[in-house]
Each structure stands twice: as structure tokens, then as C-alpha cells.
PDB file of N, CA and C in Angstrom:
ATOM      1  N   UNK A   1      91.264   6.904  -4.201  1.00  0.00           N
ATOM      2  CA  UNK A   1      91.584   8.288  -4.512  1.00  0.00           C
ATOM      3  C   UNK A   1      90.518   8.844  -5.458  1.00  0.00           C
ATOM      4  N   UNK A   2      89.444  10.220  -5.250  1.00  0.00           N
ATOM      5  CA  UNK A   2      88.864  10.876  -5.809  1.00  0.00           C
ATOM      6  C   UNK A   2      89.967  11.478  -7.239  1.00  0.00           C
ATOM      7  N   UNK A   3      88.776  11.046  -8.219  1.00  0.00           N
ATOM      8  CA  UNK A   3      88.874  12.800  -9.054  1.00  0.00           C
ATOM      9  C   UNK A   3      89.156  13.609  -9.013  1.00  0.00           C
ATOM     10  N   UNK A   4      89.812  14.519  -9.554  1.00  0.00           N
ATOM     11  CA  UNK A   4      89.741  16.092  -9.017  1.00  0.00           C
ATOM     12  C   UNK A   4      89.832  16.211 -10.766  1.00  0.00           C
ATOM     13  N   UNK A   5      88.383  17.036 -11.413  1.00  0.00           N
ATOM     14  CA  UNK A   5      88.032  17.533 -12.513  1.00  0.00           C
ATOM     15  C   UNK A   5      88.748  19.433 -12.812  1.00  0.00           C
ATOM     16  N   UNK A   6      88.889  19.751 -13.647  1.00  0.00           N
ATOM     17  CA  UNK A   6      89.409  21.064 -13.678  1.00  0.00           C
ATOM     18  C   UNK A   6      89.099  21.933 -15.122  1.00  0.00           C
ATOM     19  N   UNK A   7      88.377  22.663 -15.082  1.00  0.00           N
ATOM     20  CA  UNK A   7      88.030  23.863 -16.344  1.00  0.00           C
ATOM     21  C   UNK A   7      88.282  24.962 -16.152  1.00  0.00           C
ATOM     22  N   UNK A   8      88.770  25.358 -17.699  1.00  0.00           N
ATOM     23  CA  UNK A   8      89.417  26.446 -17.912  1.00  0.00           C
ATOM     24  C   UNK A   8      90.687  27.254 -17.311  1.00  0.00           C
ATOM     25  N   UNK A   9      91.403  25.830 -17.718  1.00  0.00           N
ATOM     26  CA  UNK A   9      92.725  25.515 -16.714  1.00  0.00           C
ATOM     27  C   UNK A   9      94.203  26.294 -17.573  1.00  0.00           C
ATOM     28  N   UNK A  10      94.539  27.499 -16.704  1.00  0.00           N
ATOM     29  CA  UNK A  10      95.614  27.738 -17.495  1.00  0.00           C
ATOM     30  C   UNK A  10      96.842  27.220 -16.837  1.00  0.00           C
ATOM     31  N   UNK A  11      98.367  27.836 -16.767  1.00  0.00           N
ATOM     32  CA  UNK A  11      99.274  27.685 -16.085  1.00  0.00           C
ATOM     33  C   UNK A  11      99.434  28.033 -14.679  1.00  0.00           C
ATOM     34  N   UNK A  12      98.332  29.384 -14.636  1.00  0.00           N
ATOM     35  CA  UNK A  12      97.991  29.692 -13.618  1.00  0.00           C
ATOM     36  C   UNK A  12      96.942  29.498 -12.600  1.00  0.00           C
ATOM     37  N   UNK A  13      95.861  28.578 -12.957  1.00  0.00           N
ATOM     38  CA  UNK A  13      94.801  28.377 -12.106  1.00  0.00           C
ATOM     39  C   UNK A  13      93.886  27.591 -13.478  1.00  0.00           C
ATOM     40  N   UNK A  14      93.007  27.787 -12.167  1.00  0.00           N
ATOM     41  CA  UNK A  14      91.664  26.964 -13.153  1.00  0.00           C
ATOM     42  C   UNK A  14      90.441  27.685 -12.814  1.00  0.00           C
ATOM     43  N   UNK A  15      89.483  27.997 -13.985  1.00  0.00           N
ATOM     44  CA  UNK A  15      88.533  28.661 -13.366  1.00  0.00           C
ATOM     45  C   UNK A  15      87.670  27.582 -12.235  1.00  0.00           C
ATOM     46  N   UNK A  16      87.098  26.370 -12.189  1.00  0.00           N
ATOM     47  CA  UNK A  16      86.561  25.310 -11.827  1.00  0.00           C
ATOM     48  C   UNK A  16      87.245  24.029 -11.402  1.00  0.00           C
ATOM     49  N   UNK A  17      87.564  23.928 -10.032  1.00  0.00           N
ATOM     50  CA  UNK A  17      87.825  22.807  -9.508  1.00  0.00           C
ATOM     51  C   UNK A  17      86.864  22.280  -8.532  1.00  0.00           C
ATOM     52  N   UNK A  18      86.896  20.701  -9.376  1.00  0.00           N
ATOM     53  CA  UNK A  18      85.338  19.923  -8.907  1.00  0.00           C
ATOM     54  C   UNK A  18      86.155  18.560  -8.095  1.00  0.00           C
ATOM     55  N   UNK A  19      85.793  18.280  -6.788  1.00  0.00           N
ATOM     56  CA  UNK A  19      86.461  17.406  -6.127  1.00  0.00           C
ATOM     57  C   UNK A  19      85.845  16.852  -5.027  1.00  0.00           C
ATOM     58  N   UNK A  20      85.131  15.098  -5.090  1.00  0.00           N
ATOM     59  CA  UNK A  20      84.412  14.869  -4.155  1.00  0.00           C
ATOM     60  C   UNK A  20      83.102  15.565  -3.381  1.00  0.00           C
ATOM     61  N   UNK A  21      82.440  15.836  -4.838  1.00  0.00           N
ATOM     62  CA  UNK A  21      80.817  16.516  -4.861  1.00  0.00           C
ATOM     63  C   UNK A  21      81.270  18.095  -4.415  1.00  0.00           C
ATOM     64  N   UNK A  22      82.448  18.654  -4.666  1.00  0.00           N
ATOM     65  CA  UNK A  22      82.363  20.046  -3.833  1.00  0.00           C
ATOM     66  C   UNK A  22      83.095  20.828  -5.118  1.00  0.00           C
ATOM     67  N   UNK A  23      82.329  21.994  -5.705  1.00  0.00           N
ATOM     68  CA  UNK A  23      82.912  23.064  -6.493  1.00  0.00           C
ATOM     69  C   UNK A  23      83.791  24.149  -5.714  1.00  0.00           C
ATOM     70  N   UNK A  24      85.047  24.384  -6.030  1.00  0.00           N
ATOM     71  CA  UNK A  24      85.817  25.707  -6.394  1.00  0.00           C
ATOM     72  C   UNK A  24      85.744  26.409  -6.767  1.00  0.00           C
ATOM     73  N   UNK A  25      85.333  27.606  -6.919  1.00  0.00           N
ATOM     74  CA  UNK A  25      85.689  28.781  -7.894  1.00  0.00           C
ATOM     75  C   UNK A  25      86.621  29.536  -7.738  1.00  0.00           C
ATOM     76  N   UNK A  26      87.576  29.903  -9.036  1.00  0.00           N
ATOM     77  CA  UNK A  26      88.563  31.110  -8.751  1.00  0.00           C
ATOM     78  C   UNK A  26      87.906  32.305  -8.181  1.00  0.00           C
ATOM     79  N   UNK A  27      88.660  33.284  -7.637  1.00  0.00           N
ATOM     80  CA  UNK A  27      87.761  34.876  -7.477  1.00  0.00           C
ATOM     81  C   UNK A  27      86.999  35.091  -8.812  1.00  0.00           C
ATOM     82  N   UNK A  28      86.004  35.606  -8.802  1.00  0.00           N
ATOM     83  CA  UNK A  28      85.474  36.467  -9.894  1.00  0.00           C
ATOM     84  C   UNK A  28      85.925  37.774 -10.046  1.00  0.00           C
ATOM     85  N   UNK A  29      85.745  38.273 -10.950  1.00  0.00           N
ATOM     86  CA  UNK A  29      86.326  39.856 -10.746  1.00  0.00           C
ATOM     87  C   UNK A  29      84.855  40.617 -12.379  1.00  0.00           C
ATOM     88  N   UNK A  30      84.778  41.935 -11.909  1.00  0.00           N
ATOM     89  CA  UNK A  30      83.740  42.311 -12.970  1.00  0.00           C
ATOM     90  C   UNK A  30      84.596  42.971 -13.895  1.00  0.00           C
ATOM     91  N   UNK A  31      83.517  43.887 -14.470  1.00  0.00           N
ATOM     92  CA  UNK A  31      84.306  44.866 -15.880  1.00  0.00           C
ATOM     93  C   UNK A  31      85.486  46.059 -14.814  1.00  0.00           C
ATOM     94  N   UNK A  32      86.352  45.980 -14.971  1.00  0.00           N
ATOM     95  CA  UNK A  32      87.458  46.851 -14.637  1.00  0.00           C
ATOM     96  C   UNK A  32      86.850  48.403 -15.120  1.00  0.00           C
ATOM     97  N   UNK A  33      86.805  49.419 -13.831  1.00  0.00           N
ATOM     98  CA  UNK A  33      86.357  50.652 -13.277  1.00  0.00           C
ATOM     99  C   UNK A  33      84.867  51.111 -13.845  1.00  0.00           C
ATOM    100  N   UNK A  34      83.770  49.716 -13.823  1.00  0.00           N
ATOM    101  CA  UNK A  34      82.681  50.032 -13.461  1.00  0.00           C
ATOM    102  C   UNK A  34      82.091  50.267 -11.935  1.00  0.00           C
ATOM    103  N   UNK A  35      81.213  50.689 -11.917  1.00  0.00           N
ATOM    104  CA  UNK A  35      80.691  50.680 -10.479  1.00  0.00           C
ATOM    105  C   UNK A  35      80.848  49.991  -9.299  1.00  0.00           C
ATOM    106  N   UNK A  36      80.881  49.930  -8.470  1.00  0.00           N
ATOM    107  CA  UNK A  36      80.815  48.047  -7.488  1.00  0.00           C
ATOM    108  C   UNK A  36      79.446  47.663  -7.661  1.00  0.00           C
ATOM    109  N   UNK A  37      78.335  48.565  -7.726  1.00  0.00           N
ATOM    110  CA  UNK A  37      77.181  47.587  -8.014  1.00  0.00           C
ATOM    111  C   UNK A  37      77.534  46.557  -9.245  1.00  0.00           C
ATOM    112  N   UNK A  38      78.212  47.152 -10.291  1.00  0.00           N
ATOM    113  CA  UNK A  38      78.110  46.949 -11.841  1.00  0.00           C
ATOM    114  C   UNK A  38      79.389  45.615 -11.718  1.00  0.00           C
ATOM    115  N   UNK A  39      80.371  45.618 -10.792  1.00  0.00           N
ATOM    116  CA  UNK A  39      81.426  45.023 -10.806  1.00  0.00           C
ATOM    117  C   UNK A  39      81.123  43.854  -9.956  1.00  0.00           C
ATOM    118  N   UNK A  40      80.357  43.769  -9.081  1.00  0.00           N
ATOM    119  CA  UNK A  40      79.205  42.803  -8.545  1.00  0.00           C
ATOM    120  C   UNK A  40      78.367  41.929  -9.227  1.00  0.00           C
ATOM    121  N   UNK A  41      77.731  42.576  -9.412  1.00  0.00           N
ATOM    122  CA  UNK A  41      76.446  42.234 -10.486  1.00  0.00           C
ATOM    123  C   UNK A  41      77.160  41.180 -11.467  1.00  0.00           C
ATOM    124  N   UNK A  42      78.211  41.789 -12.465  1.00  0.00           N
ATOM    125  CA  UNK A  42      79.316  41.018 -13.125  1.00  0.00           C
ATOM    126  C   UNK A  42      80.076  39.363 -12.642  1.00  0.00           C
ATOM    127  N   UNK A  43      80.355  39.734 -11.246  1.00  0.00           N
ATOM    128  CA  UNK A  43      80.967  38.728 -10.699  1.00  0.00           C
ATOM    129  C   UNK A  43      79.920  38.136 -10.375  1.00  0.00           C
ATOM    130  N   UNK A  44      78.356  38.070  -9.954  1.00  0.00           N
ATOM    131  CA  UNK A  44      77.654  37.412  -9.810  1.00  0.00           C
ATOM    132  C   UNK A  44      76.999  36.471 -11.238  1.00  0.00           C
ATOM    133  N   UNK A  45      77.235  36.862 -11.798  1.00  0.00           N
ATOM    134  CA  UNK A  45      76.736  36.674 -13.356  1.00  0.00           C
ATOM    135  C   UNK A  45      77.521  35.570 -13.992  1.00  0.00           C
ATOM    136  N   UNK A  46      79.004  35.633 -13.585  1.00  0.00           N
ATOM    137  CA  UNK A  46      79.963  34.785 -13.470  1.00  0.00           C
ATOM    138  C   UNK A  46      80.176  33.617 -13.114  1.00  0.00           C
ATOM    139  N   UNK A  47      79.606  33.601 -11.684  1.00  0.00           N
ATOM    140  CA  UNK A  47      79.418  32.894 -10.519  1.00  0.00           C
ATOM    141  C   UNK A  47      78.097  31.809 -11.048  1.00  0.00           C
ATOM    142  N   UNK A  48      77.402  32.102 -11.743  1.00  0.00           N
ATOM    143  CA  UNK A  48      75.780  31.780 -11.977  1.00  0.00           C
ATOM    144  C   UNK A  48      76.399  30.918 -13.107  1.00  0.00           C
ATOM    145  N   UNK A  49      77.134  31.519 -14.559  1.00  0.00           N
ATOM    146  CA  UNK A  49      77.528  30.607 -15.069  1.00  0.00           C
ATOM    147  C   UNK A  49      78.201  29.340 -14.745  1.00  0.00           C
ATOM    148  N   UNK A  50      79.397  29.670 -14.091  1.00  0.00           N
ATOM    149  CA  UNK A  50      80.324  28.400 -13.914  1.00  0.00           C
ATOM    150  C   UNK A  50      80.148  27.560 -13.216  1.00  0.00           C
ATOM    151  N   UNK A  51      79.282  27.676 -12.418  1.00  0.00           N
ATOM    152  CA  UNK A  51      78.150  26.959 -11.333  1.00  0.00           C
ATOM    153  C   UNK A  51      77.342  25.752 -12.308  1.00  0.00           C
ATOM    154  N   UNK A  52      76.759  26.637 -13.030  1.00  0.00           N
ATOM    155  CA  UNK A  52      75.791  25.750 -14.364  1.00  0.00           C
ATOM    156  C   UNK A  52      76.727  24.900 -14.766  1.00  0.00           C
ATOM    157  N   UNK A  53      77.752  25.470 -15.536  1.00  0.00           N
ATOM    158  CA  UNK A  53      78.988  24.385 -16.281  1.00  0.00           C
ATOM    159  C   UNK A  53      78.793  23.246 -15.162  1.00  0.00           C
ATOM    160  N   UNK A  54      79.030  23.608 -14.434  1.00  0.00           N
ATOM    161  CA  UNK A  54      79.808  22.165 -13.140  1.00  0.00           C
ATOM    162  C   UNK A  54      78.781  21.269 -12.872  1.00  0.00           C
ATOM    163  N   UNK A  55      77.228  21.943 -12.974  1.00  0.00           N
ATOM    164  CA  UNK A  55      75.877  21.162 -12.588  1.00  0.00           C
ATOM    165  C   UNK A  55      75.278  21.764 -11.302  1.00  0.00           C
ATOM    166  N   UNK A  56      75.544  22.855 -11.020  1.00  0.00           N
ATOM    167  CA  UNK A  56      74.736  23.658  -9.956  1.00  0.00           C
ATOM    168  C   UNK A  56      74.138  24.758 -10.071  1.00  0.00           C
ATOM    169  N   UNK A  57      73.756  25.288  -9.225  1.00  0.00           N
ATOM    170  CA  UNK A  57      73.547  26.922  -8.960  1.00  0.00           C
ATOM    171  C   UNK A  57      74.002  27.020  -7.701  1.00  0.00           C
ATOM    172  N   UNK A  58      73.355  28.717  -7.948  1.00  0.00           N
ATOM    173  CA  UNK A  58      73.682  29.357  -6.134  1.00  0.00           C
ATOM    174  C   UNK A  58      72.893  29.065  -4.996  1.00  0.00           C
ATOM    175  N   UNK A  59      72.125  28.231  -5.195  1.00  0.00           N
ATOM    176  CA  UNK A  59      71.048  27.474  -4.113  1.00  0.00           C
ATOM    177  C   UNK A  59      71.966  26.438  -3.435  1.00  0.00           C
ATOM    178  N   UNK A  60      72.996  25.838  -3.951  1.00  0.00           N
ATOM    179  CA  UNK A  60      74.027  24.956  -3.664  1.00  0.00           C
ATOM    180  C   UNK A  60      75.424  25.542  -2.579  1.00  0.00           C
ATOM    181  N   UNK A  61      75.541  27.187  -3.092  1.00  0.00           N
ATOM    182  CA  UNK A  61      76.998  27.636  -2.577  1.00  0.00           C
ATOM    183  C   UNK A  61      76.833  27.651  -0.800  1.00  0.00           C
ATOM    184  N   UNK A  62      78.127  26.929  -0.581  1.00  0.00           N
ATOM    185  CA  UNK A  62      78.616  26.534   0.506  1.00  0.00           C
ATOM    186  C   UNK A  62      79.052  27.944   1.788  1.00  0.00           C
ATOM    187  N   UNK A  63      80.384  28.289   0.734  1.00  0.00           N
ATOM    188  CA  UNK A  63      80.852  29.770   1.214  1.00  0.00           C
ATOM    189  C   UNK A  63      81.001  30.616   0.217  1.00  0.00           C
ATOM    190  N   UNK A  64      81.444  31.988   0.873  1.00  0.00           N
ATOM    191  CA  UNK A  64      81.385  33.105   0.293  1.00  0.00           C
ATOM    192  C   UNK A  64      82.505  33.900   0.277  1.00  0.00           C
ATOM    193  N   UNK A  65      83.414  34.316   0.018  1.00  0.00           N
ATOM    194  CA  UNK A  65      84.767  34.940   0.513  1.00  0.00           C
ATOM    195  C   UNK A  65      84.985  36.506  -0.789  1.00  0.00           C
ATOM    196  N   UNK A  66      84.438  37.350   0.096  1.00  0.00           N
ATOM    197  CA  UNK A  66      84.224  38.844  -0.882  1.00  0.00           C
ATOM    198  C   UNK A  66      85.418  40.166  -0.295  1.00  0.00           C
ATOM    199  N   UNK A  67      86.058  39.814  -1.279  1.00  0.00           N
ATOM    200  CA  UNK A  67      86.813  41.210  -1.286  1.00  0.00           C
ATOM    201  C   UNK A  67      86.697  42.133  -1.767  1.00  0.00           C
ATOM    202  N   UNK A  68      86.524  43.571  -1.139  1.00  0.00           N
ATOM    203  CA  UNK A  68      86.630  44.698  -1.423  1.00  0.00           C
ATOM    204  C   UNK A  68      87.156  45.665  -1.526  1.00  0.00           C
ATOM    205  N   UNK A  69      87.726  46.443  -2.754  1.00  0.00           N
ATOM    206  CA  UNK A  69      89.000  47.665  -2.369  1.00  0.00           C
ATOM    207  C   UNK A  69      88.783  48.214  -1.423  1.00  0.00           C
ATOM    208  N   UNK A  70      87.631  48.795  -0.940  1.00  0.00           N
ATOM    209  CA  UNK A  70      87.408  49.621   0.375  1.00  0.00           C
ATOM    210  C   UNK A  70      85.969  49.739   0.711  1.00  0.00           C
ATOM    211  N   UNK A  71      85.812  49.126   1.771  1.00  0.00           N
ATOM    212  CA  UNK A  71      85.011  48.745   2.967  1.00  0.00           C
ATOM    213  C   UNK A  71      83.951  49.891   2.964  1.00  0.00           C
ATOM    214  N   UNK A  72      84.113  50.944   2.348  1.00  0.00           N
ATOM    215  CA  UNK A  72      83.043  51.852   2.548  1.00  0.00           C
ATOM    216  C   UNK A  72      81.892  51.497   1.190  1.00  0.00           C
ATOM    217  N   UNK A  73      82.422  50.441   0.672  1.00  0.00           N
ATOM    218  CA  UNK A  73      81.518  50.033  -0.324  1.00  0.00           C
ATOM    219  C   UNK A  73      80.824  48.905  -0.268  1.00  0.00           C
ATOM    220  N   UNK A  74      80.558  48.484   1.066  1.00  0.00           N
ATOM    221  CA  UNK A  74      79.971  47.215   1.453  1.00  0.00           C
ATOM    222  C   UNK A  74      78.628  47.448   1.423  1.00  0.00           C
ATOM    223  N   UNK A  75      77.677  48.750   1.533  1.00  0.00           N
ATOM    224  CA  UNK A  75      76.513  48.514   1.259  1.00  0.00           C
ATOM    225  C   UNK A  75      76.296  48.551   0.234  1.00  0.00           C
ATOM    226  N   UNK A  76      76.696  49.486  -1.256  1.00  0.00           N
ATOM    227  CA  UNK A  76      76.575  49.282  -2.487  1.00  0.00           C
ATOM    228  C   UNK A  76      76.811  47.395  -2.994  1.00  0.00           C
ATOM    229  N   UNK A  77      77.988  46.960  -2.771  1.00  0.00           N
ATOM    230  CA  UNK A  77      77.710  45.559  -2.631  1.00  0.00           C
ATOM    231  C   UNK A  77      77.052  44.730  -1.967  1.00  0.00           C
ATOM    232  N   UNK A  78      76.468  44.708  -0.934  1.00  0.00           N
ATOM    233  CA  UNK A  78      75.529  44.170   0.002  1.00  0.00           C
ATOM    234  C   UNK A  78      73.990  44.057  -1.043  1.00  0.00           C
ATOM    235  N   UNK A  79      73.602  45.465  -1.293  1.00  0.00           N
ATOM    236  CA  UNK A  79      72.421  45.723  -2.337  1.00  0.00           C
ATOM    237  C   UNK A  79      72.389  44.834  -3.496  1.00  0.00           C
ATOM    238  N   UNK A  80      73.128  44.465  -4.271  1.00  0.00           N
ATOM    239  CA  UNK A  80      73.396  43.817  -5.503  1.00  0.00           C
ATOM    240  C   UNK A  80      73.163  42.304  -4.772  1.00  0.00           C
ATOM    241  N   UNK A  81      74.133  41.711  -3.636  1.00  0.00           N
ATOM    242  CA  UNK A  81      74.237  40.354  -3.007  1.00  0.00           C
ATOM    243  C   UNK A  81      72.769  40.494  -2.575  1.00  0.00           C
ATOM    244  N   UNK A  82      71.978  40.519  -1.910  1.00  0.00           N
ATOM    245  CA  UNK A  82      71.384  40.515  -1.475  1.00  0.00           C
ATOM    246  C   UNK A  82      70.164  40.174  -2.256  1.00  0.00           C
ATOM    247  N   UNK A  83      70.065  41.055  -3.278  1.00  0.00           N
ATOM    248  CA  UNK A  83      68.760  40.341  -4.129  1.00  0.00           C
ATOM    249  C   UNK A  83      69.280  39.171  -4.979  1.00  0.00           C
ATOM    250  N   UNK A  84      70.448  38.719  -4.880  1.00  0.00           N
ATOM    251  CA  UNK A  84      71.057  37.552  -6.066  1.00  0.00           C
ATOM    252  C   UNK A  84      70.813  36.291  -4.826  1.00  0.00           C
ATOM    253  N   UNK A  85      70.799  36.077  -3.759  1.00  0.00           N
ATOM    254  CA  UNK A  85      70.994  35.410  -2.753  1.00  0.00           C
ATOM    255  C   UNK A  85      69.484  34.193  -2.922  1.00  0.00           C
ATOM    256  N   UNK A  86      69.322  33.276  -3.024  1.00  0.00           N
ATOM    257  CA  UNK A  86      68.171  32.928  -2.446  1.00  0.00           C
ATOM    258  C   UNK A  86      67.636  32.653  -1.368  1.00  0.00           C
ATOM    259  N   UNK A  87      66.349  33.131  -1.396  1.00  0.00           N
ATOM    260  CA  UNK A  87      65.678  32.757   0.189  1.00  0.00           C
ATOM    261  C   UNK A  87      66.312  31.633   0.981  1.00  0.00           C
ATOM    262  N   UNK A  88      67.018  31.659   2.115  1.00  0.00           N
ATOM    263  CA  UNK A  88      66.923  30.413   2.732  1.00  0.00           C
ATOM    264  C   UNK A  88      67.923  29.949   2.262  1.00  0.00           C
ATOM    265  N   UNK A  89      68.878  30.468   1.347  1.00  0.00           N
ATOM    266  CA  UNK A  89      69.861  30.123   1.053  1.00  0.00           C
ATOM    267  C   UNK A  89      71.416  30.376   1.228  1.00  0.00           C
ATOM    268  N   UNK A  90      71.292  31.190   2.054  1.00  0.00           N
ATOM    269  CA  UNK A  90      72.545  32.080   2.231  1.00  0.00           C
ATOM    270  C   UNK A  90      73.566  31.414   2.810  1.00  0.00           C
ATOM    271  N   UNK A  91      75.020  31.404   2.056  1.00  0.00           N
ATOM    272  CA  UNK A  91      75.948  30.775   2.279  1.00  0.00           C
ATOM    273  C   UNK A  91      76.663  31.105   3.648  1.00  0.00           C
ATOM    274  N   UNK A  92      77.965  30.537   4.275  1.00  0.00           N
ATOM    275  CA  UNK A  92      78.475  31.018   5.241  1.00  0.00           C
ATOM    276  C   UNK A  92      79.545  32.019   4.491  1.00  0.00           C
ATOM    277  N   UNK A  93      79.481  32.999   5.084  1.00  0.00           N
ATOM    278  CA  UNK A  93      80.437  34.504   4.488  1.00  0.00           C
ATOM    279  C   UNK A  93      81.171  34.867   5.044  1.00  0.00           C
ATOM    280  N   UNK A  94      82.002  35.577   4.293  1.00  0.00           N
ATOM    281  CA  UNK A  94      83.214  36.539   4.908  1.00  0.00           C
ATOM    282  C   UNK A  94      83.377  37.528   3.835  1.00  0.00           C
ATOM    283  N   UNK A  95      83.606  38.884   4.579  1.00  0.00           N
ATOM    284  CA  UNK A  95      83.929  40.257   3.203  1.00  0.00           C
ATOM    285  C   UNK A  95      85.123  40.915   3.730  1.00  0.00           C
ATOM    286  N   UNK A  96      86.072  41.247   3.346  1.00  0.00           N
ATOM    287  CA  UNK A  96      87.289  41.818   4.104  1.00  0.00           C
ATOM    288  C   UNK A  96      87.442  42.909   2.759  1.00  0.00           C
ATOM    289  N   UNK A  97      88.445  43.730   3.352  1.00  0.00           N
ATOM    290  CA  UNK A  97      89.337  45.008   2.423  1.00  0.00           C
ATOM    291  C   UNK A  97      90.347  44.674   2.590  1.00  0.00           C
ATOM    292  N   UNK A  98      90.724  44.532   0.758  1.00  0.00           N
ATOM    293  CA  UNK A  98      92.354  44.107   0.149  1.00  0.00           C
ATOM    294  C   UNK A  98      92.358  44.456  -0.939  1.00  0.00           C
ATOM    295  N   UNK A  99      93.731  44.729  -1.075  1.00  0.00           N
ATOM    296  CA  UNK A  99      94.399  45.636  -2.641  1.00  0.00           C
ATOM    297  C   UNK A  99      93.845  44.539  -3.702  1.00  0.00           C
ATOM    298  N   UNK A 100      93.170  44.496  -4.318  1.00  0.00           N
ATOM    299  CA  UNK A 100      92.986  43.629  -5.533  1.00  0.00           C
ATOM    300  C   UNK A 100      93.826  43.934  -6.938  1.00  0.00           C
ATOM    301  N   UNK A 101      93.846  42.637  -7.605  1.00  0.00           N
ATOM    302  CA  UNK A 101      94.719  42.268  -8.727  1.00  0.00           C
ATOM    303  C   UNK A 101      95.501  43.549  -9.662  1.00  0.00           C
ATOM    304  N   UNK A 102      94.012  45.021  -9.784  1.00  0.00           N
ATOM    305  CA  UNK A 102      94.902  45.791 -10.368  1.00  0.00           C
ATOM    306  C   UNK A 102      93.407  46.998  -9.776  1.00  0.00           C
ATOM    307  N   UNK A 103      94.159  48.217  -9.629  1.00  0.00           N
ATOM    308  CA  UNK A 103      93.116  49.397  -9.053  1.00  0.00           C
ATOM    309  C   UNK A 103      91.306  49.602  -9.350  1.00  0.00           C
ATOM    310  N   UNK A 104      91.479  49.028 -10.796  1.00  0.00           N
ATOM    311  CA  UNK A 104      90.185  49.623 -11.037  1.00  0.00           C
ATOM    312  C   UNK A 104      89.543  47.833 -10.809  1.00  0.00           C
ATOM    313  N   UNK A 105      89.480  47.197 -10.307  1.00  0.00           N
ATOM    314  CA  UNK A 105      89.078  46.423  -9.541  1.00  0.00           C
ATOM    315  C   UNK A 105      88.289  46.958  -8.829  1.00  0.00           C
ATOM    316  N   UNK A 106      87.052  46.158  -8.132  1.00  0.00           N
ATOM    317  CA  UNK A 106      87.168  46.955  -6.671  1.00  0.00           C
ATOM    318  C   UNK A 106      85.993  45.792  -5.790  1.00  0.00           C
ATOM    319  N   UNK A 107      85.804  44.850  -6.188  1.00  0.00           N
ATOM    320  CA  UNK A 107      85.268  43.448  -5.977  1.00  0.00           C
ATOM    321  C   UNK A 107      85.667  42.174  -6.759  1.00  0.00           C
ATOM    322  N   UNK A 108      85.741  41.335  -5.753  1.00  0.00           N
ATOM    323  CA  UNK A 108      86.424  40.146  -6.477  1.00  0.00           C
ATOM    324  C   UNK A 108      85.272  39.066  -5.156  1.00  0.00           C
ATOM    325  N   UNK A 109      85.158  38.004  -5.466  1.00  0.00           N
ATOM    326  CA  UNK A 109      84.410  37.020  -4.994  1.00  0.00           C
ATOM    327  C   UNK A 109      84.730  35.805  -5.314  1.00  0.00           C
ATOM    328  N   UNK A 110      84.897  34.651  -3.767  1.00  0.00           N
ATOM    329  CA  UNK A 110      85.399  33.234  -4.259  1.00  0.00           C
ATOM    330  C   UNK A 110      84.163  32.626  -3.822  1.00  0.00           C
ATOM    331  N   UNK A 111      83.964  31.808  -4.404  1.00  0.00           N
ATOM    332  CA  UNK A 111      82.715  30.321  -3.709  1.00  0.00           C
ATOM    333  C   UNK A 111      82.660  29.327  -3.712  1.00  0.00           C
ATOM    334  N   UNK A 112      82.660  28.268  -3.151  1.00  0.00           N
ATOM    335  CA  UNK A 112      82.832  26.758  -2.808  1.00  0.00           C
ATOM    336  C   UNK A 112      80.859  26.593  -2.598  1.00  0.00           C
ATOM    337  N   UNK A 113      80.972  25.238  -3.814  1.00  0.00           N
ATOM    338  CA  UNK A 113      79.637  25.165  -3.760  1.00  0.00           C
ATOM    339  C   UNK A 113      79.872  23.748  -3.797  1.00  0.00           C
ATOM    340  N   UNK A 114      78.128  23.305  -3.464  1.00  0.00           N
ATOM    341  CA  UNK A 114      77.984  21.527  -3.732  1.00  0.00           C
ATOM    342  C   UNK A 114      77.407  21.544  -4.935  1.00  0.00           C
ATOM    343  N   UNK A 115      77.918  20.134  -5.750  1.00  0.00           N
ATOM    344  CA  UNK A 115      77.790  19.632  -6.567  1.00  0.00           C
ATOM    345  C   UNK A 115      76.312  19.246  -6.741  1.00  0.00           C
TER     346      UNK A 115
END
């Protein structure tokens, strides 16, 4: 039976679950009713840290799972992803539209990376 490591673990989740060389991340979410570039950018920034904690980066992430309050904001987010991405590196993705945690939300992002 593997490990299963866990940071920044409340009652409700954990930000980091590490299990048999493969990282978890909770959603990210940015500063509440900034921009989506700005709320992006944020969750990417996020993403970059807790990655480090665990012993990776985003050269490592596996998948991608991006939610958006509304779909008409996929190129403003696309712009931000896009230069954070590395060459040759691009994970397998998915972006859908869903009510997130509270309105002024309006991007949230999960990622499964290797260790």
C-alpha cells in the first residue's frame, strides 16, 4: 500500500494530495471580482506555487480541468493560459461553464501533475 501525503489539510479538503508519483490540486480560485485575466493569472500563480511545495512545476502537469462562470470569457482566459503554458508542454484539458463557489468568482482551475 502507497502513501498518500496531504498539505494544507482542513476538514474540508486538502490543498495537495501526493499519491504514487502523481500530484492533486484542489481548484484554484483568484482574487474575488478581479478580472478573469487577473483571476487567472492568480490561479496560475497558485498553481506554480503548490507545484514547487510538492517538487514540481508546470512542465510536469498531467491535466487541466478549467471552469468558467461564462464561456464568453474563454479567450480572455485562453490569453493569460497560453503564455503560462510551456512549449511542448501542454497538458490534456478540459474548460466547461459552471456556477462557481460564490459570484464574483469567475475562474477556478484543477491539475493533476507528476511528481
Amino acid at each position: 500500500m502507497s502513501d498518500i501525503t496531504r498539505h494544507h489539510t482542513t476538514t474540508r479538503m486538502s490543498q495537495i494530495v501526493m499519491h504514487n508519483g502523481t500530484i492533486y490540486l484542489a481548484g484554484q480560485v483568484g482574487t474575488a471580482g478581479a478580472s478573469v485575466a487577473q483571476q487567472t493569472q492568480d490561479c496560475l500563480d497558485k498553481i506554480d506555487a503548490l507545484l514547487a511545495e510538492a517538487g514540481s512545476d508546470k512542465s510536469r502537469i498531467l491535466q487541466a480541468v478549467i471552469w468558467l462562470d461564462d464561456m464568453t470569457d474563454f479567450a480572455e482566459m485562453n490569453e493569460v493560459w497560453d503564455a503560462w503554458v510551456p512549449e511542448g508542454a501542454a497538458p490534456a484539458r478540459a474548460c466547461g461553464e459552471a456556477k462557481l463557489a460564490r459570484p464574483d468568482f469567475t475562474v477556478e482551475i484543477i491539475v493533476t501533475a507528476a511528481a
